[in-house]
Protein backbone atom coordinates (compact mmCIF):
# COMPACT_ATOMS: atom_id res chain seq x y z
CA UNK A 1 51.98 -42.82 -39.01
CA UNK A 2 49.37 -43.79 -41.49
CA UNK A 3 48.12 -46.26 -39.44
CA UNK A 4 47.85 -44.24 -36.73
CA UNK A 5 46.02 -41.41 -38.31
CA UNK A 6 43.79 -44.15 -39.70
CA UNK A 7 42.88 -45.36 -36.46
CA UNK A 8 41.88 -42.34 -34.50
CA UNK A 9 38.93 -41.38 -36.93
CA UNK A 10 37.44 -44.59 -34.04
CA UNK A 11 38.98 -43.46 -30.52
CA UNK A 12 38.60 -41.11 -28.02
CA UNK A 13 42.14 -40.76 -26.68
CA UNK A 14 43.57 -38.47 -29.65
CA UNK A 15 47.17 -37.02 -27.98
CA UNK A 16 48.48 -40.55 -26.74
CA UNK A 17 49.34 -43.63 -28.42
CA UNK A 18 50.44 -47.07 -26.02
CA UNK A 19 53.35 -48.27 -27.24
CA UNK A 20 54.49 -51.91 -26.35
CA UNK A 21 56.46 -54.56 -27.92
CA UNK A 22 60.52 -55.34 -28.41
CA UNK A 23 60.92 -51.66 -29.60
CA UNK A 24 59.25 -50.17 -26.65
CA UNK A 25 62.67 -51.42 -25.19
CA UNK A 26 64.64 -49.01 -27.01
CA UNK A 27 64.31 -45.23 -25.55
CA UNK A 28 65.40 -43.86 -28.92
CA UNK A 29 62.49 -45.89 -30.74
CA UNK A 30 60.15 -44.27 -28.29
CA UNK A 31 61.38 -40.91 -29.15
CA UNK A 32 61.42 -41.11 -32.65
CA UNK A 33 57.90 -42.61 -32.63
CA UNK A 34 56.40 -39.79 -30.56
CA UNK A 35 58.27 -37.04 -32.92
CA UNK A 36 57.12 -38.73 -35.81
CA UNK A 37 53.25 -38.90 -34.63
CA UNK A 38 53.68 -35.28 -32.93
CA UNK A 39 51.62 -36.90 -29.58
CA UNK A 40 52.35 -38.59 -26.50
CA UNK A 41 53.83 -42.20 -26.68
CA UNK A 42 53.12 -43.87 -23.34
CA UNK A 43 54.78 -47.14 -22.17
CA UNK A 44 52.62 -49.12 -20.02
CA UNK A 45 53.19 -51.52 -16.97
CA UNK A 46 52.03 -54.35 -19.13
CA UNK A 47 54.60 -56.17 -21.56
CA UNK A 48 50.88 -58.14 -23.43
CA UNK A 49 50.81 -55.58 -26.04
CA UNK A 50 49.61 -57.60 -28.99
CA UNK A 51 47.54 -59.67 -26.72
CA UNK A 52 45.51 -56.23 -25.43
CA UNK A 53 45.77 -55.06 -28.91
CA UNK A 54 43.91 -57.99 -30.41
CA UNK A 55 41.33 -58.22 -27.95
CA UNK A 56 40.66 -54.43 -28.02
CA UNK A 57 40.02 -55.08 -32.11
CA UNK A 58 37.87 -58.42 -31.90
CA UNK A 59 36.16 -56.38 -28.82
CA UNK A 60 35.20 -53.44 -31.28
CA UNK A 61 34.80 -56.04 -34.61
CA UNK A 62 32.23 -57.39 -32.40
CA UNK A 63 30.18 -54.62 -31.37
CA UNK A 64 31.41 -55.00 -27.57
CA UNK A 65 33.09 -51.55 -27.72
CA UNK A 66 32.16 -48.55 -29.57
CA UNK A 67 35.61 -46.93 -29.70
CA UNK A 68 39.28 -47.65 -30.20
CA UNK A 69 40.64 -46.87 -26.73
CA UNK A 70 43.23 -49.07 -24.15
CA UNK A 71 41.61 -51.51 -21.53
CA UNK A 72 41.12 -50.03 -18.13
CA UNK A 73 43.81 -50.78 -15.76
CA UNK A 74 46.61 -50.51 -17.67
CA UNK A 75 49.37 -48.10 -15.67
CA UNK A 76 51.84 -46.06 -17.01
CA UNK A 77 55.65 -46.87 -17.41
CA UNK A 78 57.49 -44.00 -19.54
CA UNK A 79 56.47 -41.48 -21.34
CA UNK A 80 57.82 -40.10 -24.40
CA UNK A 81 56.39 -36.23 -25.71
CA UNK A 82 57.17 -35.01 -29.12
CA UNK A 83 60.28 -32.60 -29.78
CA UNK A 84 57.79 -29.74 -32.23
CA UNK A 85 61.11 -28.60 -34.14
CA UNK A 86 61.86 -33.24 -35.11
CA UNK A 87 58.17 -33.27 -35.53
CA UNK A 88 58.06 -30.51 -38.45
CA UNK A 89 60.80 -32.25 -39.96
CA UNK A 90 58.95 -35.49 -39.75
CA UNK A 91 56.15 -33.86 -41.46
CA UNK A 92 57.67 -32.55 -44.08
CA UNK A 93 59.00 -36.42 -44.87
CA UNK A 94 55.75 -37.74 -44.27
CA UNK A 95 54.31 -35.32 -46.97
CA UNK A 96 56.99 -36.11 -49.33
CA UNK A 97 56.67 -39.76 -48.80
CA UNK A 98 52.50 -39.49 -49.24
CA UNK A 99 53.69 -38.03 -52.63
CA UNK A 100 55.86 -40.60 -53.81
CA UNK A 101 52.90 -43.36 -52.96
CA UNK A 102 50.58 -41.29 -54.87
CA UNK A 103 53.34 -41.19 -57.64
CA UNK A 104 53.80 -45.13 -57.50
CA UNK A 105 50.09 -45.86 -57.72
CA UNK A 106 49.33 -42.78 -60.35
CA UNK A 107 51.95 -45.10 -62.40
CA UNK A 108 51.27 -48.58 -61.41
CA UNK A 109 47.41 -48.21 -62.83
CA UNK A 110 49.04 -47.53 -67.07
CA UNK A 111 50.90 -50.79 -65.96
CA UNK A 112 48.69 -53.89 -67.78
CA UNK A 113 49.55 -56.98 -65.43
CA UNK A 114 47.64 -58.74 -67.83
């Protein structure tokens, strides 16, 4: 979820995240992803995930795109939508766990690794 959230402030396609890879293979991974995020997980056609992935980053690194967003031509295979009442749950962890990192840090900087 962090990494999500830190990646839309660059795309256009806020609502839907592409999810590929060996979880994608597991329908209860796809759920739980898309209640944790609260948006639309989609599963497309195409099993080159990482591949796409990569190229979509060196594309934008390099000034070839101006946005975060999927090559064309990809289809859909599933789609997962968030359940709201697992997604309010989720965000009440996800707040709770943002507090504990904030709590680790806070009391990792009186630590001297010297």
């Amino acid at each position: 979820k962090s990494i999500v959230d830190a990646l839309h402030d660059n795309t256009q396609s806020r609502g839907r995240v592409l999810f590929t890879g060996g979880l994608s293979q597991a329908r209860i991974w796809g759920q739980t992803l898309s209640d944790v995020l609260g948006e639309r997980l989609i599963l497309p056609s195409s099993k080159e995930g990482s591949a796409g992935g990569a190229a979509i980053l060196t594309m934008f690194a390099l000034g070839l795109k101006s946005k975060l967003e999927p090559l064309s031509g990809q289809s859909e295979m599933q789609v997962y939508e968030p359940d709201a009442n697992s997604h309010k749950r989720y965000q009440v962890l996800y707040r709770n766990y943002r507090e504990i990192c904030a709590a680790i840090k806070e009391l990792n900087s009186h630590i001297d690794w010297d």
